[in-house]
Protein backbone atom coordinates (compact mmCIF):
# COMPACT_ATOMS: atom_id res chain seq x y z
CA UNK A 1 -50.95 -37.18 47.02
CA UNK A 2 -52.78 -36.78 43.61
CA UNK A 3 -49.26 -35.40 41.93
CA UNK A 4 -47.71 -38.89 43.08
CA UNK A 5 -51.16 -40.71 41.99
CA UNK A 6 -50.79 -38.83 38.37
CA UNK A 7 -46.99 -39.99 37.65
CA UNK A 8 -48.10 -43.21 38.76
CA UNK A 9 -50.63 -43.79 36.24
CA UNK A 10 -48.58 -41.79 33.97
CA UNK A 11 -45.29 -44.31 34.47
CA UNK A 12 -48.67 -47.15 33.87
CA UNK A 13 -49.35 -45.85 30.41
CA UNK A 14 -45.63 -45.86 29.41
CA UNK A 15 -45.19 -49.14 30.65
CA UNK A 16 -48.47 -50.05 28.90
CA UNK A 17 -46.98 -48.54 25.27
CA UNK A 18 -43.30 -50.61 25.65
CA UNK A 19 -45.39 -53.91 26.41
CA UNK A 20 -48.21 -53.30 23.84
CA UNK A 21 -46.00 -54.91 20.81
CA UNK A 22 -45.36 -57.85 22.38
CA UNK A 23 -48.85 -58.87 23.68
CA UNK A 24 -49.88 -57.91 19.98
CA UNK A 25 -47.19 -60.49 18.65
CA UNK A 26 -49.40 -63.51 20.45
CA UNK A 27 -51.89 -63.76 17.97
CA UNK A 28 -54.62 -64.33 21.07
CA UNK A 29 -54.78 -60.90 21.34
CA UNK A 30 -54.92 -57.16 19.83
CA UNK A 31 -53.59 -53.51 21.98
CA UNK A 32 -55.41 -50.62 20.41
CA UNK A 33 -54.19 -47.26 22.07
CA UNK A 34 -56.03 -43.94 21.85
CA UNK A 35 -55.85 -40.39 22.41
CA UNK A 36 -59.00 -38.39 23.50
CA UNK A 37 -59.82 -34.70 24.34
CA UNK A 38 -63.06 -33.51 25.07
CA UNK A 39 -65.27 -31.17 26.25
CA UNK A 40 -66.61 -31.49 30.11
CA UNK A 41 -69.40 -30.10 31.65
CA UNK A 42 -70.71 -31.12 35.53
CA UNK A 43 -73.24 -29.56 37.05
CA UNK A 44 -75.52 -29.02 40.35
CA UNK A 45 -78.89 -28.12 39.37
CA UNK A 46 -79.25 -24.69 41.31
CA UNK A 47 -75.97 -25.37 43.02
CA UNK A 48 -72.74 -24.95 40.83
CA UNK A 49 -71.35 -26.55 37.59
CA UNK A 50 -67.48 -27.23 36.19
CA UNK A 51 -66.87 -26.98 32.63
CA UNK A 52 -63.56 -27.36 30.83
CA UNK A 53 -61.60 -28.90 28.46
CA UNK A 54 -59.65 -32.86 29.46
CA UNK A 55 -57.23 -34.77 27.35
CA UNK A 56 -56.45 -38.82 28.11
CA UNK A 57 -55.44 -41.90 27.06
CA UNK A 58 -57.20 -45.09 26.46
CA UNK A 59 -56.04 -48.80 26.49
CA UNK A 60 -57.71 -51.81 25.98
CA UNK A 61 -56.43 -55.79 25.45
CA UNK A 62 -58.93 -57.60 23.53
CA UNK A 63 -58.65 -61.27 23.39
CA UNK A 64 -60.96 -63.86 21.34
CA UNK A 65 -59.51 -66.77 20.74
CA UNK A 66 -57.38 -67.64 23.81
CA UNK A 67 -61.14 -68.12 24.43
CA UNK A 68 -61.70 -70.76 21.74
CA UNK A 69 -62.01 -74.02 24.28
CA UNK A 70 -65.21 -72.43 24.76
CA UNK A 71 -66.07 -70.68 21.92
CA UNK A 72 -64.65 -68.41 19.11
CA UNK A 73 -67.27 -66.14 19.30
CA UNK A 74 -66.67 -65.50 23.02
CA UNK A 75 -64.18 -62.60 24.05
CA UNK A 76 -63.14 -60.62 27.04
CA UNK A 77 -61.53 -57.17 27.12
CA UNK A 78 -59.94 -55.04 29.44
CA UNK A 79 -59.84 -51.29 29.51
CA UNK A 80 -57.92 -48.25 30.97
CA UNK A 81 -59.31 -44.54 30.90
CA UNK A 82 -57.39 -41.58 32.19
CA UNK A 83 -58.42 -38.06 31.32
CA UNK A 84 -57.32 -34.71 32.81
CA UNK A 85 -57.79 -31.33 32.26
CA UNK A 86 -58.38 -27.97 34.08
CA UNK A 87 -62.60 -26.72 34.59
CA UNK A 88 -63.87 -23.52 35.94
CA UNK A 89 -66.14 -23.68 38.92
CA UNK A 90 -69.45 -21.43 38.70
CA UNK A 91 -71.73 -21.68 41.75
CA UNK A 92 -71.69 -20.23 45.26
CA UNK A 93 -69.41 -19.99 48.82
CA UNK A 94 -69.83 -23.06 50.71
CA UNK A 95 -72.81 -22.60 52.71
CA UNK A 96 -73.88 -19.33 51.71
CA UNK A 97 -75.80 -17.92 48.44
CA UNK A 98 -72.61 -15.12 47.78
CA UNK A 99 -71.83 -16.13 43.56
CA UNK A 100 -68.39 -16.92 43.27
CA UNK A 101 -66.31 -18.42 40.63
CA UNK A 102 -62.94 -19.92 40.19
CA UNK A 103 -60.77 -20.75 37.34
CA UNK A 104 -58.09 -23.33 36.03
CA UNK A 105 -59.33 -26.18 38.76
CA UNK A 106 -57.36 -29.37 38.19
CA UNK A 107 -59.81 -32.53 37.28
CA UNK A 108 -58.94 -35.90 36.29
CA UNK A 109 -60.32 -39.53 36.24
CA UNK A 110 -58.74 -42.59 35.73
CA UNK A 111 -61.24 -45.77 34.92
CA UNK A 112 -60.57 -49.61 34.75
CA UNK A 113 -62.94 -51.82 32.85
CA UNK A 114 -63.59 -55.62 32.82
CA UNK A 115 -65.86 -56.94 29.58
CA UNK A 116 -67.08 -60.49 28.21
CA UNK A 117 -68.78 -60.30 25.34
CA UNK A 118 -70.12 -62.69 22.38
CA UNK A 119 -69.68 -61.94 18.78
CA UNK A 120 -72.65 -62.60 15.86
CA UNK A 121 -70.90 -62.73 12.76
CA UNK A 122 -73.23 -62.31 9.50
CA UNK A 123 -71.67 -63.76 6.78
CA UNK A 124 -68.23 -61.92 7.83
CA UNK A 125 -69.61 -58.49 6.63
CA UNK A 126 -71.65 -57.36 9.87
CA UNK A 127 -70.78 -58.59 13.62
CA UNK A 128 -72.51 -57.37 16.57
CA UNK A 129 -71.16 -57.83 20.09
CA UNK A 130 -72.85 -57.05 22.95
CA UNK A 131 -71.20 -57.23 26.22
CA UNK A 132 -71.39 -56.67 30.12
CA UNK A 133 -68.71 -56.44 32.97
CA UNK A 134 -67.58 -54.03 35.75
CA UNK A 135 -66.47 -50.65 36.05
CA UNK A 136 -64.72 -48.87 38.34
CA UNK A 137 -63.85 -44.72 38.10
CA UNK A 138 -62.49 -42.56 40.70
CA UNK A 139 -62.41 -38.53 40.24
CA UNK A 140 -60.27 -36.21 41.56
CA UNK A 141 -61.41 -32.45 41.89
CA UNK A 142 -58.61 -30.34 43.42
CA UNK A 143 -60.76 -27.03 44.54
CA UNK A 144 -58.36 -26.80 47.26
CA UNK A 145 -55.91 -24.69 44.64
CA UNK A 146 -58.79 -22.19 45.30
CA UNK A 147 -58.30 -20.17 48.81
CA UNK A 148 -62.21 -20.52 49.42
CA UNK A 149 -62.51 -24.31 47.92
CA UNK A 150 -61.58 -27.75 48.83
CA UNK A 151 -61.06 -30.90 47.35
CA UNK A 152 -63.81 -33.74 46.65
CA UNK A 153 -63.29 -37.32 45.82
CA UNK A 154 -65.63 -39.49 43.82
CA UNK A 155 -65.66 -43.29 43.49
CA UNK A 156 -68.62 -45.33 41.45
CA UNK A 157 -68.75 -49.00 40.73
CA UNK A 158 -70.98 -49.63 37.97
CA UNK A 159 -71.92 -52.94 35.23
CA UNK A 160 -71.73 -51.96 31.91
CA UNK A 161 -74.35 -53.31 29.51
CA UNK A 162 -73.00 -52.74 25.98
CA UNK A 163 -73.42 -53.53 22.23
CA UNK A 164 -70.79 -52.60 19.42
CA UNK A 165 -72.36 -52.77 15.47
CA UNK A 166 -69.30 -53.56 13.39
CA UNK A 167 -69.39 -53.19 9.33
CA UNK A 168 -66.61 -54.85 7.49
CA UNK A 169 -66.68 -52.45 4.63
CA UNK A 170 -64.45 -52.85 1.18
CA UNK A 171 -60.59 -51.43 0.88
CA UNK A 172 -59.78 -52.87 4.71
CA UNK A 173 -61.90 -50.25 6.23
CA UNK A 174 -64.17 -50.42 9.24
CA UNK A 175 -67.14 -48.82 10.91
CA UNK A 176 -68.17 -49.70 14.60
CA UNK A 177 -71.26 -47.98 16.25
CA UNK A 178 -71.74 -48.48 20.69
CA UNK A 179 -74.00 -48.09 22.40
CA UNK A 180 -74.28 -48.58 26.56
CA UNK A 181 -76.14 -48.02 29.52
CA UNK A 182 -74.00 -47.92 33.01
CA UNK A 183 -75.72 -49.81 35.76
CA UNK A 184 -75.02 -47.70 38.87
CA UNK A 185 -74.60 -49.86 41.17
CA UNK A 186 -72.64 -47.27 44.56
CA UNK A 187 -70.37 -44.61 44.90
CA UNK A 188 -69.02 -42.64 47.25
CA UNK A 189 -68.16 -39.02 47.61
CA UNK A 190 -65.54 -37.67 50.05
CA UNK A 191 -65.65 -33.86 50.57
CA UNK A 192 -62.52 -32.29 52.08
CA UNK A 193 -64.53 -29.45 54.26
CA UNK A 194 -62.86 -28.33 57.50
CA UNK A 195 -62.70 -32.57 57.85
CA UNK A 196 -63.39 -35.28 55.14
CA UNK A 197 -66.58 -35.97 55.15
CA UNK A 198 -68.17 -39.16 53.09
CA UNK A 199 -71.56 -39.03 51.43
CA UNK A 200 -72.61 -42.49 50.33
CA UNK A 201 -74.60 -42.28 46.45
CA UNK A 202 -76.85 -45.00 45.78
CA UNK A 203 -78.81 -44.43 42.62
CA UNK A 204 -77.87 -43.40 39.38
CA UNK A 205 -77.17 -44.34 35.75
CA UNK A 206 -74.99 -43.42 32.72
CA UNK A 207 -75.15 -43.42 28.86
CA UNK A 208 -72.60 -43.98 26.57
CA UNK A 209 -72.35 -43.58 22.30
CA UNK A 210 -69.77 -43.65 19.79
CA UNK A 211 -68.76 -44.04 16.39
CA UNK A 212 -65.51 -44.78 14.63
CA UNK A 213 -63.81 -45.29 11.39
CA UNK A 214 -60.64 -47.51 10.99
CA UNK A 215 -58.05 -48.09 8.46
CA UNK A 216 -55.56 -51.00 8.12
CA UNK A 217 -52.49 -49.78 7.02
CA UNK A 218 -49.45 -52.44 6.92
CA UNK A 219 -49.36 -54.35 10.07
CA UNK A 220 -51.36 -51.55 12.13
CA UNK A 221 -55.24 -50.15 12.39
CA UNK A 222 -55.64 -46.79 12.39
CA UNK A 223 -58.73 -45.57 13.65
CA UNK A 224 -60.31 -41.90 14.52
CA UNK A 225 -64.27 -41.51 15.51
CA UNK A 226 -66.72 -39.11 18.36
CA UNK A 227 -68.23 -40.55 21.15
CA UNK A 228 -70.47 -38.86 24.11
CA UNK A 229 -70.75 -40.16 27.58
CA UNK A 230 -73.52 -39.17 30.20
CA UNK A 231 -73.88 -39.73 33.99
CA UNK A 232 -76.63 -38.80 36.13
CA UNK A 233 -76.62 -39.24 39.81
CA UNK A 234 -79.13 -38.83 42.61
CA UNK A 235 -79.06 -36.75 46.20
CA UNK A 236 -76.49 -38.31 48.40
CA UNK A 237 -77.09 -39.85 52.09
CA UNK A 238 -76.68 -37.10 54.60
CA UNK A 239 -74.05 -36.51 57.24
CA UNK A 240 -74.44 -34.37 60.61
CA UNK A 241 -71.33 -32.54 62.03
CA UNK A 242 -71.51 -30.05 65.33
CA UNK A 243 -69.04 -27.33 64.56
CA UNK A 244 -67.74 -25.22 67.31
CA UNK A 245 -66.68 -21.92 67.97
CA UNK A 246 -65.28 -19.91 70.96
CA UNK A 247 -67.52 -18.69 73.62
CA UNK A 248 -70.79 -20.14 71.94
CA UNK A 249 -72.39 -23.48 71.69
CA UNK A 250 -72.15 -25.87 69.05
CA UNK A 251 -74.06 -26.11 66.01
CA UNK A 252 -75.53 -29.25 64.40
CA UNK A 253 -75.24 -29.04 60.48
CA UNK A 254 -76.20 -31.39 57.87
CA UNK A 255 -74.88 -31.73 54.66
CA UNK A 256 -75.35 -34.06 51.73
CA UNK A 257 -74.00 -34.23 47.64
CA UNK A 258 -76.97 -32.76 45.68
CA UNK A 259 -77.72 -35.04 42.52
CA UNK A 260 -75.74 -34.05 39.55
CA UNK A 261 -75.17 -34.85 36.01
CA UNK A 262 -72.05 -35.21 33.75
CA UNK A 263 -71.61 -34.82 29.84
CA UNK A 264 -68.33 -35.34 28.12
CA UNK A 265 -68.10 -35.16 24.40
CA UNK A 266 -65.47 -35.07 22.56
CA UNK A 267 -62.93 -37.34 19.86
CA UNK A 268 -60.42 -39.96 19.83
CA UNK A 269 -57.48 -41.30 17.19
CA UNK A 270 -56.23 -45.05 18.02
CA UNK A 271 -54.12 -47.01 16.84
CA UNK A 272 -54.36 -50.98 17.16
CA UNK A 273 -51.62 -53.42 16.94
């Protein structure tokens, strides 16, 4: 299932790099394309943590002034985010306190985004644009690879509340700064024990900052800057199973997500059309 889910959004991003040119030839819109790797750290306080390396893609259509009934100033964008990589797991056997570790874990996200946003221009030398919308990410942790692991599901819907300082410096070049806090709103987290099992997450928040540097060069931007992005999310609801075995009486066990946080830092190079 996740190998078919991977070309898929694989065969999405090709299909996103052919059309690109010509939704950058209506002059409603600009494509910017970028290529990220960074480092990634999760972790269970007292429980476990995954660190590794990921590599993705990220797309976004920006439109302003197919807006311009409205307003000029007003724009909407929509965003694509897939990273994956390979993390080591660090922690303990399910259900026991015996250390164990495991290495070369597949991990990937993909993320869809939704802005509107309104732009302040200053005198066409400094804009700022903040922004809100929806989010949606769903991760895919394949422990199962692992003879003593399994695999675990995540899906959060959050609003995005963001602001982007652009400088319109000399020679063509460009500096934007973001910042953004994520407004958890629910997620869900399906654990692939002995059954699936679904732990609902309620509370929570993220952080987001970057920086980049861009270039026109002929009919293209070029652009290359860091960014960090933080998530930090609370215990889960519980769930109670009875497990069975032969010749005794079943057991009632509860289990639940403990609250976790994620850090990914790391760069990215676009290119804009």
């Amino acid at each position: 299932m996740g190998e078919t889910i991977i070309k898929n959004l694989l065969l999405g991003v090709l299909l996103f790099v052919f059309v690109a040119p010509v939704l950058a030839n209506d002059k409603k819109n600009n494509v910017s394309l970028a290529l990220e790797i960074a480092s990634y750290h999760y972790k269970e306080p007292d429980h476990m943590r995954l660190d590794g390396i990921k590599y993705g893609v990220n797309a976004e259509l920006f439109s302003r002034n197919s807006l311009s009934e409205l307003s000029n100033r007003l724009f909407c964008a929509l965003q694509a985010r897939f990273m994956i990589g390979t993390v080591d797991y660090d922690g303990s056997l399910l259900g026991t306190k015996i250390p164990y570790k495991a290495y070369d874990i597949i991990d990937w996200y993909v993320e869809p985004r939704c802005l509107l946003g309104y732009a302040y221009d200053t005198d066409g030398v400094f804009e700022i644009l903040p922004y809100t919308g929806i989010g949606y990410r769903y991760l895919f942790n394949e422990l199962s690879k692992d003879p003593n692991g399994y695999n675990r599901e995540n899906i959060c819907i959050y609003l995005p509340l963001g602001i982007d300082f652009k400088f319109k410096c000399k020679k063509e070049f460009n500096i934007v700064l973001n910042a953004e806090y994520d407004l958890f709103c629910f997620g869900i987290q399906v654990s692939h024990f002995f059954a699936p099992l679904a732990f609902d997450q309620n509370y929570g928040y993220g952080f987001r900052f970057s920086g980049k540097i861009s270039k026109k060069y002929r009919n293209i931007i070029l652009s290359a800057g860091p960014f960090v992005r933080y998530w930090r999310i609370e215990e889960s609801s519980k769930s109670t199973v009875e497990l069975y075995k032969e010749g005794k009486l079943p057991t009632r066990t509860t289990y639940f997500e403990p609250k976790n946080n994620t850090i990914e830092f790391g760069v990215h190079f676009g290119v804009q059309f």
